[in-house]
Protein backbone atom coordinates (compact mmCIF):
# COMPACT_ATOMS: atom_id res chain seq x y z
CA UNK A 1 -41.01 -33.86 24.11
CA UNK A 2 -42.33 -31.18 22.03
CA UNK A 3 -45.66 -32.18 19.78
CA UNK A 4 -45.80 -31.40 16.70
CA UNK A 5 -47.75 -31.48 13.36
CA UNK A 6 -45.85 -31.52 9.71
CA UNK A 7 -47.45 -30.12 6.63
CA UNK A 8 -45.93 -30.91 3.22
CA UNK A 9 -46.76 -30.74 -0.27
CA UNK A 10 -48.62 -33.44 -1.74
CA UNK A 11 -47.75 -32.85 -5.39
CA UNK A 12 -44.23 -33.22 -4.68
CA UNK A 13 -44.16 -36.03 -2.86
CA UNK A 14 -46.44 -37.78 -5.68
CA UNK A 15 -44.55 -36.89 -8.23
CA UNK A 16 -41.16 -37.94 -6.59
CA UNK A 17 -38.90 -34.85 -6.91
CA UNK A 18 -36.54 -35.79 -4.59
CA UNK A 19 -39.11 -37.02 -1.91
CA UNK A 20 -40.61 -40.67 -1.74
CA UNK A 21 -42.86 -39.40 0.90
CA UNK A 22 -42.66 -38.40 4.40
CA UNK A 23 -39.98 -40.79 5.82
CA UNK A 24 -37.17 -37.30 6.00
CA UNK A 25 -39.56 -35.49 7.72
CA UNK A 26 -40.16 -38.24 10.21
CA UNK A 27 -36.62 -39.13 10.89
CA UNK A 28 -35.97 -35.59 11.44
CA UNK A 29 -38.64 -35.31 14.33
CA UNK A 30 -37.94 -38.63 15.71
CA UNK A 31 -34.01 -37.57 15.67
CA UNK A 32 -34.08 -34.04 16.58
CA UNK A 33 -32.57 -32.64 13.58
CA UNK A 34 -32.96 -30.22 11.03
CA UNK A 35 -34.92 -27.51 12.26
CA UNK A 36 -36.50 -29.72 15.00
CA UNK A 37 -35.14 -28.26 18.33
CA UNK A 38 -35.10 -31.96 19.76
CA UNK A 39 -37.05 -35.09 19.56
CA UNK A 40 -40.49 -34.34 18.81
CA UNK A 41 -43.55 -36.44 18.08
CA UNK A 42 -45.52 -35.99 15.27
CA UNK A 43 -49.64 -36.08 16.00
CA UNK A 44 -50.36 -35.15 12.47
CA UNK A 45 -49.50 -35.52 9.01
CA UNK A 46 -51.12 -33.12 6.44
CA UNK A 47 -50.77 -33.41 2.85
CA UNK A 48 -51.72 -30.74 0.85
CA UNK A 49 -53.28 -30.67 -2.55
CA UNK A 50 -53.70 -28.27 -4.90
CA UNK A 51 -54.51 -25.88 -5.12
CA UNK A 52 -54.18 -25.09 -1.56
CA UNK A 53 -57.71 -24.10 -0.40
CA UNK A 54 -58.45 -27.23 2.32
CA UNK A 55 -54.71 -26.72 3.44
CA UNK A 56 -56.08 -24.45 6.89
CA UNK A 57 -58.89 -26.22 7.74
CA UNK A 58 -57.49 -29.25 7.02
CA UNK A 59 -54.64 -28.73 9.47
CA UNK A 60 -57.22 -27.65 11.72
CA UNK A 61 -59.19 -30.59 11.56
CA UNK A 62 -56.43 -32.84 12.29
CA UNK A 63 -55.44 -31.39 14.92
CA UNK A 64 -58.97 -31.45 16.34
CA UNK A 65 -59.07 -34.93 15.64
CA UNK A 66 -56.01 -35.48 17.09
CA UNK A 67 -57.05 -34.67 20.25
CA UNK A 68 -53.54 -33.07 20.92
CA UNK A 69 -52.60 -29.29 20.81
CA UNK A 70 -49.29 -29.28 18.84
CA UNK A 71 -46.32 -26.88 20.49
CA UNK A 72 -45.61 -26.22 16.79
CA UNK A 73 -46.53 -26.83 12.84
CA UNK A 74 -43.77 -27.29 10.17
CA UNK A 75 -44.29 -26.84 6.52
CA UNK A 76 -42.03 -29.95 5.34
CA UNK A 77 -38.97 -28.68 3.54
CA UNK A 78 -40.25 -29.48 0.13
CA UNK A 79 -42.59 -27.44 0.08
CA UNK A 80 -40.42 -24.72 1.49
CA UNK A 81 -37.57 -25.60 -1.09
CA UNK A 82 -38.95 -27.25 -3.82
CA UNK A 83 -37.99 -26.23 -7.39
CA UNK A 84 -40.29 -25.11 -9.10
CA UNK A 85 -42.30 -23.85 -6.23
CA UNK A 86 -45.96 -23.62 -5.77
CA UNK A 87 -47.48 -21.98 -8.10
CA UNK A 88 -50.67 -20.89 -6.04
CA UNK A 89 -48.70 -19.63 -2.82
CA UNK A 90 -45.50 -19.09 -1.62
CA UNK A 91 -44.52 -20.91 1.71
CA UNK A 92 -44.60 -17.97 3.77
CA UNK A 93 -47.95 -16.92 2.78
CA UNK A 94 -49.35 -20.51 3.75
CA UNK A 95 -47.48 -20.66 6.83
CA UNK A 96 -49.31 -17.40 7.85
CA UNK A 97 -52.33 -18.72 6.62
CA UNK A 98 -52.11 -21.70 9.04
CA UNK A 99 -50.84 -19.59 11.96
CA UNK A 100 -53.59 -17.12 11.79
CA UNK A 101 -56.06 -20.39 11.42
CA UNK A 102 -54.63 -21.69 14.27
CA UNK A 103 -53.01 -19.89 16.70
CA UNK A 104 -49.78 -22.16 17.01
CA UNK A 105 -46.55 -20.77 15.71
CA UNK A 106 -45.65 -22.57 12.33
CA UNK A 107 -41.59 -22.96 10.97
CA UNK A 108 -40.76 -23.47 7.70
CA UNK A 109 -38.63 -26.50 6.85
CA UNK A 110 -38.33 -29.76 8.59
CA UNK A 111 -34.60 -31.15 7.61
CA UNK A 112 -31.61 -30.26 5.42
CA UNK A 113 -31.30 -33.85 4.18
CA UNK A 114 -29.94 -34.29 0.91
């Protein structure tokens, strides 16, 4: 089972655009689907907060505390898709942010739930 951390966007979920949290992201790992190649389980849940500046060391710090190398990150689909999008970085740009920081391959987008 593939380990895995998920990374989504704290103002979005707070503010309740179409997400009342992390529950989507979870199902998708704990069901394989979405952009999840199978089952995976999550060791880490970062939320990030803007403007973005702790978002690196934040995900490296919980995966230090984790104890648990992840096989993968995932930027949560709403902050890959969300409307309007981040206005201090794209998704891309934090998602090679958080690979350089880390080492570990990150994907953007967790499910296509609706």
């Amino acid at each position: 089972m593939e380990k895995v951390v998920i990374v989504a966007c704290g103002s979005y979920m707070d503010s309740g655009y179409g997400c009342p949290g992390e529950w989507r992201c979870l199902k998708a790992a704990a069901m394989g689907d979405g952009h999840f190649e199978g089952p995976s389980q999550v060791i880490a849940f970062v939320k990030c907060e803007c403007p973005g500046r702790t978002l690196a060391p934040n995900t490296g710090m919980a995966i230090k505390l984790s104890e648990i190398k992840p096989d993968k990150i995932y930027m949560s689909s709403c902050m890959v898709n969300a409307k309007p999008g981040c206005p201090y970085a794209d998704a891309q740009e934090m998602a090679d942010i958080i690979e350089k920081k880390t080492g570990i391959k990150v994907i953007l987008g967790t499910h296509d739930y609706t």
